[in-house]
C-alpha atoms as a PDB file:
ATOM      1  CA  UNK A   1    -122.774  20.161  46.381  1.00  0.00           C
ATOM      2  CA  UNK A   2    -125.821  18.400  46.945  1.00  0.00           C
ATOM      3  CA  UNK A   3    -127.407  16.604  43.443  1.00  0.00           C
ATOM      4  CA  UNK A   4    -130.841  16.107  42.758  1.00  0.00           C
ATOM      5  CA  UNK A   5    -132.733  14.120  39.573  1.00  0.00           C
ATOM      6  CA  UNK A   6    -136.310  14.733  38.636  1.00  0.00           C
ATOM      7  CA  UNK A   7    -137.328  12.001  36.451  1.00  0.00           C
ATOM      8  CA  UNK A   8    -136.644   8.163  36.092  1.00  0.00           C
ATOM      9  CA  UNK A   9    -136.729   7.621  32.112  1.00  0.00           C
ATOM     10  CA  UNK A  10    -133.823   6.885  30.017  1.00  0.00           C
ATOM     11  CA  UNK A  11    -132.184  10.376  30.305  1.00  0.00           C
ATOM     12  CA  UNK A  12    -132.470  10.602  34.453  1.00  0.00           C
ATOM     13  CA  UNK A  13    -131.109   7.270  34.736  1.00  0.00           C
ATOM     14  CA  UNK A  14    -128.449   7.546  32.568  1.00  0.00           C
ATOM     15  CA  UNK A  15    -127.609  10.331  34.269  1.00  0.00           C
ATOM     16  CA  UNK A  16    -127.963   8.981  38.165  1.00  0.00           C
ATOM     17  CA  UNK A  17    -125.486   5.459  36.180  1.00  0.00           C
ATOM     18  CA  UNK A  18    -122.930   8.265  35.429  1.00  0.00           C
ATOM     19  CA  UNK A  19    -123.382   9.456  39.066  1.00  0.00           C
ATOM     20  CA  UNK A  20    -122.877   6.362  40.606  1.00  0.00           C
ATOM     21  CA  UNK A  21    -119.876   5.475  38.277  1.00  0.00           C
ATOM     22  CA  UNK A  22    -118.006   8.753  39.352  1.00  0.00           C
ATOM     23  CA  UNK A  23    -119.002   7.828  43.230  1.00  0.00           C
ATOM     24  CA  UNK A  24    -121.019  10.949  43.482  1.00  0.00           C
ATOM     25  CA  UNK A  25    -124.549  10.858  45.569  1.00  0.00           C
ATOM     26  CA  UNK A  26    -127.787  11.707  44.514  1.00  0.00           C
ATOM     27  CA  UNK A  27    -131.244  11.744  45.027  1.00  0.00           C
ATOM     28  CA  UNK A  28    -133.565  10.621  42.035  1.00  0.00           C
ATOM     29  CA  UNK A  29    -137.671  10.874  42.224  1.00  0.00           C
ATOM     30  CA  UNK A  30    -140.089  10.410  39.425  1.00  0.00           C
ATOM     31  CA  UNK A  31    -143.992  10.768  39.805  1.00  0.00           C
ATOM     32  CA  UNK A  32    -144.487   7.441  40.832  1.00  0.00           C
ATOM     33  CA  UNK A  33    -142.913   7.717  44.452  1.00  0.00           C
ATOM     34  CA  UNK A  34    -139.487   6.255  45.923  1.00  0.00           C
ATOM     35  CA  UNK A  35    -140.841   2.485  46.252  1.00  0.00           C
ATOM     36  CA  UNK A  36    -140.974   2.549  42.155  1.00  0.00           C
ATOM     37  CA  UNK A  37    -137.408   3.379  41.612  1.00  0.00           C
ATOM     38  CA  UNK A  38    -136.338   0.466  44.227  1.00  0.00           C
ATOM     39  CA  UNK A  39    -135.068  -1.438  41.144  1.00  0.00           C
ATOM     40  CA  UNK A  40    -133.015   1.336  40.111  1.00  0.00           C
ATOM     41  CA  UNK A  41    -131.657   2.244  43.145  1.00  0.00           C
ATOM     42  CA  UNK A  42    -131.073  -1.657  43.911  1.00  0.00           C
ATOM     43  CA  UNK A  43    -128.847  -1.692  40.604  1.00  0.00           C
ATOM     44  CA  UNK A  44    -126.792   1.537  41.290  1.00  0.00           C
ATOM     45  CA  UNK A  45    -125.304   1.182  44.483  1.00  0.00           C
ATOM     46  CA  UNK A  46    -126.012   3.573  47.797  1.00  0.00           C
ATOM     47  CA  UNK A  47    -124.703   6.773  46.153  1.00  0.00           C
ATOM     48  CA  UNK A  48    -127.981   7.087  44.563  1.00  0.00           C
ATOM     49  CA  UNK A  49    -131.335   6.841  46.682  1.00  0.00           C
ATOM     50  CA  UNK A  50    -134.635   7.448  45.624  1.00  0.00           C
ATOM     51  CA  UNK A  51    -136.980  10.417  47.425  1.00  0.00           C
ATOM     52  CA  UNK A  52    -139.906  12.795  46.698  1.00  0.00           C
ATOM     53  CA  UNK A  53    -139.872  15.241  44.163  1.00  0.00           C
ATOM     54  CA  UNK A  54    -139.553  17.615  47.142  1.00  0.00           C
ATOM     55  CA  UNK A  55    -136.678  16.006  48.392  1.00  0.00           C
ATOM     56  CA  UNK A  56    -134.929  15.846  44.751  1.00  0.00           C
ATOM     57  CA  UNK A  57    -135.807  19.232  44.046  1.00  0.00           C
ATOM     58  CA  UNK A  58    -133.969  20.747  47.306  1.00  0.00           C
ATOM     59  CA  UNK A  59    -130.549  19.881  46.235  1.00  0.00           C
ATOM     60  CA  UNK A  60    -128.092  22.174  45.241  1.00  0.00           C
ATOM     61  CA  UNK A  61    -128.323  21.254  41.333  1.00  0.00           C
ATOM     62  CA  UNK A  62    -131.319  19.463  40.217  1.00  0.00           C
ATOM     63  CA  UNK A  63    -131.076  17.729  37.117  1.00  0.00           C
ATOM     64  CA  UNK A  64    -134.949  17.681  35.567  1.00  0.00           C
ATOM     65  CA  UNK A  65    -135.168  15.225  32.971  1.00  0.00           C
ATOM     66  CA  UNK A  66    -139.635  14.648  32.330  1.00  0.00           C
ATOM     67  CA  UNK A  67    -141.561  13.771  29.550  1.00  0.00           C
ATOM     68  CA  UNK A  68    -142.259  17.325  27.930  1.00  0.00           C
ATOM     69  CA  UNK A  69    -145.815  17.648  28.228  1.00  0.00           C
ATOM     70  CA  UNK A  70    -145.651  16.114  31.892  1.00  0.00           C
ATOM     71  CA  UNK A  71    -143.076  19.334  32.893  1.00  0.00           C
ATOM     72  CA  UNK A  72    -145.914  21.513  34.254  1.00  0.00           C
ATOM     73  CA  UNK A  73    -147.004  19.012  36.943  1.00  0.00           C
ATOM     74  CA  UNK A  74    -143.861  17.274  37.447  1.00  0.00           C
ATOM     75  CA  UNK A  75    -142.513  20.904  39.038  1.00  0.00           C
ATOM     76  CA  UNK A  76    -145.386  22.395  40.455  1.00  0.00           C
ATOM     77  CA  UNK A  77    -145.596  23.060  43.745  1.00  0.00           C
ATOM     78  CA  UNK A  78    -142.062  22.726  44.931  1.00  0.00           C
ATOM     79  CA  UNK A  79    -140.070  24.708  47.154  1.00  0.00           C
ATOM     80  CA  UNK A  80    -138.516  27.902  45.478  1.00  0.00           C
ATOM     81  CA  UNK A  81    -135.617  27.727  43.394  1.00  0.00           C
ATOM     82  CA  UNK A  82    -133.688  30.893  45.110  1.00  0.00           C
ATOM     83  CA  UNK A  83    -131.215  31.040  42.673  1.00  0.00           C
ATOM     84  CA  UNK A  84    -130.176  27.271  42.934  1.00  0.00           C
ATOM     85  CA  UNK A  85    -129.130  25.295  39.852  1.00  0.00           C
ATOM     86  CA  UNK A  86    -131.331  23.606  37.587  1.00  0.00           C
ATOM     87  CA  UNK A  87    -130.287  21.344  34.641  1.00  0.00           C
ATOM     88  CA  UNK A  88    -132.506  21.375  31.429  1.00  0.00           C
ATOM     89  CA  UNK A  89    -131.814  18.190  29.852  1.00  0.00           C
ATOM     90  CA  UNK A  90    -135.281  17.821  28.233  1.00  0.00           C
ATOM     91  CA  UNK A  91    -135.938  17.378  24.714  1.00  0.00           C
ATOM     92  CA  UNK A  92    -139.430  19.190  23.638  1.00  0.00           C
ATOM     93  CA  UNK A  93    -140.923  16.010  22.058  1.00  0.00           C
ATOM     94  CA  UNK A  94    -144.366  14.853  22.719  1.00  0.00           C
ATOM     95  CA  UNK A  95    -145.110  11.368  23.961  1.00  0.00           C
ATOM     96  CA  UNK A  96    -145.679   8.340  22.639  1.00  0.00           C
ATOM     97  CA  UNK A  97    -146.308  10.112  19.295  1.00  0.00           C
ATOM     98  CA  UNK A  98    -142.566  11.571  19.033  1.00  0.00           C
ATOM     99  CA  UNK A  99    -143.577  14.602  17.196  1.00  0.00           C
ATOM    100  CA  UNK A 100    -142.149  18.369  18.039  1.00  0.00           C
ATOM    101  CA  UNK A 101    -144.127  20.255  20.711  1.00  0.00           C
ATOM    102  CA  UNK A 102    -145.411  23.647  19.797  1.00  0.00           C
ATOM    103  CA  UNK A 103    -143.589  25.964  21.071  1.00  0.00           C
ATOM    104  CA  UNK A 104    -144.636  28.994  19.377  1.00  0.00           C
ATOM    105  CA  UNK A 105    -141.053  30.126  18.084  1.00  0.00           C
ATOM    106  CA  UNK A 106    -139.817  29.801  21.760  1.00  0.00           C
ATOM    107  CA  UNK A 107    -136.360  27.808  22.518  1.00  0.00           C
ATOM    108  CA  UNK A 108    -137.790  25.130  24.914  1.00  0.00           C
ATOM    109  CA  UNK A 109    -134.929  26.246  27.151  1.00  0.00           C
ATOM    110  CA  UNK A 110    -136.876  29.294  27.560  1.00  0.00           C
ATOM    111  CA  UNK A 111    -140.553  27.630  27.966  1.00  0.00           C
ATOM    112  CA  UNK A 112    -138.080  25.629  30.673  1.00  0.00           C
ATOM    113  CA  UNK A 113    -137.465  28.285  32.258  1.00  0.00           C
ATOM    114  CA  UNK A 114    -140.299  29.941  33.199  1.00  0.00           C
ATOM    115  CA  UNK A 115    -141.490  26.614  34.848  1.00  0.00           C
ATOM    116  CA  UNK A 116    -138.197  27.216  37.383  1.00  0.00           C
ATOM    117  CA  UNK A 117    -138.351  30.977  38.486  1.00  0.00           C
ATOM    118  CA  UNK A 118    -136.056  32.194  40.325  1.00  0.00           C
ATOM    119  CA  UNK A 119    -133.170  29.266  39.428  1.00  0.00           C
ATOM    120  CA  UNK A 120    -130.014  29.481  37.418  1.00  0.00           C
ATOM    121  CA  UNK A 121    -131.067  27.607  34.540  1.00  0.00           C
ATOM    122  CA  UNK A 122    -128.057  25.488  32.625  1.00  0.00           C
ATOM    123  CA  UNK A 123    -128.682  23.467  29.660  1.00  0.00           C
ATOM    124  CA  UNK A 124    -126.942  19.824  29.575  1.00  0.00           C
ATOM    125  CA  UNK A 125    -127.001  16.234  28.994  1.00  0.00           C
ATOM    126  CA  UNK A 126    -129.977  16.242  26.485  1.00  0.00           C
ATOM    127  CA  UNK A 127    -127.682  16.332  23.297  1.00  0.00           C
ATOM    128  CA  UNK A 128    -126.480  12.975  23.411  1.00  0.00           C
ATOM    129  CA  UNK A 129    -128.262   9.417  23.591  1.00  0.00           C
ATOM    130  CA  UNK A 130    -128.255   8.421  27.163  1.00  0.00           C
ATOM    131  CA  UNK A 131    -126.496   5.388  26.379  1.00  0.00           C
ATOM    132  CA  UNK A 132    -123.623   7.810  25.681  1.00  0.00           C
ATOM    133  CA  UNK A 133    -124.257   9.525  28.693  1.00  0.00           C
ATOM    134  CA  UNK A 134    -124.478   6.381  30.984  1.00  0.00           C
ATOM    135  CA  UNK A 135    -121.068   4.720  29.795  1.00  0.00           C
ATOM    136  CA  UNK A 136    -117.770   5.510  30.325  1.00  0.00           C
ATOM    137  CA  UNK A 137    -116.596   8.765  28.799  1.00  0.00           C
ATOM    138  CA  UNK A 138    -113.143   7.603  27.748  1.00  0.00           C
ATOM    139  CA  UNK A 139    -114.016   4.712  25.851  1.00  0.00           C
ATOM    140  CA  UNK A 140    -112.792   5.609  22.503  1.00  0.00           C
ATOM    141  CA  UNK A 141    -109.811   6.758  24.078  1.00  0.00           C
ATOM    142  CA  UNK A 142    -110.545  10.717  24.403  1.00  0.00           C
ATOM    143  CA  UNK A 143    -113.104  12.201  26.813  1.00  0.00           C
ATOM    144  CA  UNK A 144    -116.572  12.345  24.737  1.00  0.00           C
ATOM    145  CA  UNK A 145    -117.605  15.963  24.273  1.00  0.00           C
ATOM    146  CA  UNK A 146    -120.678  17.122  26.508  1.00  0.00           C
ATOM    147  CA  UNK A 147    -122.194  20.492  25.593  1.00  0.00           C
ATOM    148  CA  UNK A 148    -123.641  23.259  28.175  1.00  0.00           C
ATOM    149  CA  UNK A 149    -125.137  26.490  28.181  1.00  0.00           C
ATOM    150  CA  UNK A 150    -126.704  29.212  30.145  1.00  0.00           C
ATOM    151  CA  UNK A 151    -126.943  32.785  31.199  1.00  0.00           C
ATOM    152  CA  UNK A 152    -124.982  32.424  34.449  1.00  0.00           C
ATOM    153  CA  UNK A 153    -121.746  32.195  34.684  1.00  0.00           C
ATOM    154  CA  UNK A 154    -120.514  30.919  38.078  1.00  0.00           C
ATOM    155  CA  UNK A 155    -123.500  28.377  37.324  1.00  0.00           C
ATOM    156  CA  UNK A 156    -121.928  27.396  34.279  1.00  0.00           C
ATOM    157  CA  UNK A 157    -118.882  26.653  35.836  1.00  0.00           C
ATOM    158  CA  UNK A 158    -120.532  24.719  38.808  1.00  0.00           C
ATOM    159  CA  UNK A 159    -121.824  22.663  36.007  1.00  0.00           C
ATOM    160  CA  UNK A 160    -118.798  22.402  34.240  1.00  0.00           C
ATOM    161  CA  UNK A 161    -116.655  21.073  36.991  1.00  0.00           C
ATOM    162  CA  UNK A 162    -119.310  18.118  37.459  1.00  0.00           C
ATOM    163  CA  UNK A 163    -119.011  17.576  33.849  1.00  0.00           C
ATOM    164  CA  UNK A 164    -115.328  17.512  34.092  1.00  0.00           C
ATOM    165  CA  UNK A 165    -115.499  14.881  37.093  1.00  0.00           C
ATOM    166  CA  UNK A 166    -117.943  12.301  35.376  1.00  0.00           C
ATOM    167  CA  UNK A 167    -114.975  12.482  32.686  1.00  0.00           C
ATOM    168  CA  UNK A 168    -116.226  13.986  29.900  1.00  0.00           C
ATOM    169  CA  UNK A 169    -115.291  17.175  27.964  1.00  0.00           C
ATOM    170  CA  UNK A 170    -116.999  19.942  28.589  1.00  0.00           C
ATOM    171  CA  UNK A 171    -117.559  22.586  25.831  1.00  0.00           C
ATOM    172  CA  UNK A 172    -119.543  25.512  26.565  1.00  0.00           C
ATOM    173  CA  UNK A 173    -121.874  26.898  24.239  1.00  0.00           C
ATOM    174  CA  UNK A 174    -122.496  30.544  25.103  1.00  0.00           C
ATOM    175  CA  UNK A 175    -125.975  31.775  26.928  1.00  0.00           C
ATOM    176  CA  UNK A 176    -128.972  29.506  26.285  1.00  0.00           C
ATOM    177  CA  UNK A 177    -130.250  31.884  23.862  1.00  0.00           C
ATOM    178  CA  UNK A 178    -127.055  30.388  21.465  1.00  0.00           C
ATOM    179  CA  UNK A 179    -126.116  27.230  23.168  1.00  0.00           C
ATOM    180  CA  UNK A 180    -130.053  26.159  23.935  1.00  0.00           C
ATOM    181  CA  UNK A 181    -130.659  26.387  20.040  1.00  0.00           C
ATOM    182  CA  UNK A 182    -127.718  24.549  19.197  1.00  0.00           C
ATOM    183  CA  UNK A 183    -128.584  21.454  20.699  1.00  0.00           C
ATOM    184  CA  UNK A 184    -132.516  21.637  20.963  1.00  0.00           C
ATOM    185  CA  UNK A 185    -134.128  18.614  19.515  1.00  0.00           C
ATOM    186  CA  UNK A 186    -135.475  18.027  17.180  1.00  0.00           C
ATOM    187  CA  UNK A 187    -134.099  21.351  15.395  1.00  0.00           C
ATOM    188  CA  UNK A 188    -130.681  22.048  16.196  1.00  0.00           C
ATOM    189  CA  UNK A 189    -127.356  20.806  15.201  1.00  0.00           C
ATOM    190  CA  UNK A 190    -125.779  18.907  17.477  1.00  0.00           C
ATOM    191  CA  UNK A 191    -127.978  16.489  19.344  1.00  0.00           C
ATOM    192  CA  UNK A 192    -126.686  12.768  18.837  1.00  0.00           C
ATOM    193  CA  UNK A 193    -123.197  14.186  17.772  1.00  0.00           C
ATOM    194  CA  UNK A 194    -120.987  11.929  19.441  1.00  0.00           C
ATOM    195  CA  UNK A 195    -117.621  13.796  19.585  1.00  0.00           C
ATOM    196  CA  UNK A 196    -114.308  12.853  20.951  1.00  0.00           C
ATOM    197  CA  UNK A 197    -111.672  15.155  22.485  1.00  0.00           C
ATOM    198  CA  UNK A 198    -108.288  13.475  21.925  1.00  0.00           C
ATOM    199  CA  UNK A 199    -105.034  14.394  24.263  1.00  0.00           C
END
């Protein structure tokens, strides 16, 4: 299973540190081109290289992790998703102001969505700060609790075994029209909950 990140901001990275923790490869791209994330790269190891958005987006799962109101033209004009799997870890906030984006009564899973057609969309790693998400998932002596949803099963579970080998605790959520509600922020429940599954 081939991984791909779109975006290079606190949640992409913290995601591409957990990568390179576990020993898994990836490719990471952000709108700036390759040579930009040489620092990154430099400081993670050779399991994680930097490409081209077209390069990141061609991987089996593609983690998409953007700035909400850059989404449109951070995933336009790459190759079709043909039912590959895309993580949602965005959080529908608009930069630098950090106010909600309109999303007239939509779950921004959904507006996500329709910006992927055609992919298996699974909603992950936006929930907790990415601090959480780049350090080690045992720390406080349980595996730290990582929610997911979506509306495809077998994606789901492709999702969940990756969560399950960064060494966290997965706990599904339902379909996104349950799970994506629960942990949209600002709005839902959970986000920033930093649970702890002991034994």
């Amino acid at each position: 299973m081939s991984i791909g990140i779109i975006g290079s901001g606190h949640i992409g990275a913290a995601f591409a540190r957990a990568l390179a923790t576990a020993g898994i490869p990836a490719t990471i791209a952000n709108s700036r081109g390759p040579e930009s994330l040489r620092p990154l790269t430099d400081e993670l190891g050779p399991k994680i290289t930097a490409g081209t958005r077209e390069e990141a987006a061609s991987a089996d799962v593609v983690l998409v992790a953007v700035n909400w109101s850059k989404l449109p033209q951070a995933l336009a004009g790459l190759p079709a998703w043909n039912g590959r799997i895309v993580i949602d870890a965005n959080n529908p906030i608009e930069a630098p102001l950090f106010r909600p984006a309109e999303l007239h009564r939509r779950l921004s899973s959904e507006v996500f969505a329709d910006l992927v057609p055609g992919a298996r969309v699974v909603k992950a790693f936006n929930h907790l700060p990415p601090d959480l998400v780049a350090s080690d998932p045992m720390a406080e002596g349980g595996g730290r609790v990582l929610f997911f949803s979506g509306d495809d099963a077998t994606a789901k579970a492709e999702i969940a075994g990756l969560i399950e080998r960064l060494g966290f605790f997965g706990v599904d959520l339902g379909p996104l029209s349950i799970g994506g509600k629960l942990v949209q922020f600002p709005g839902g429940p959970l986000p920033a909950l930093n649970l702890v599954k002991f034994g």
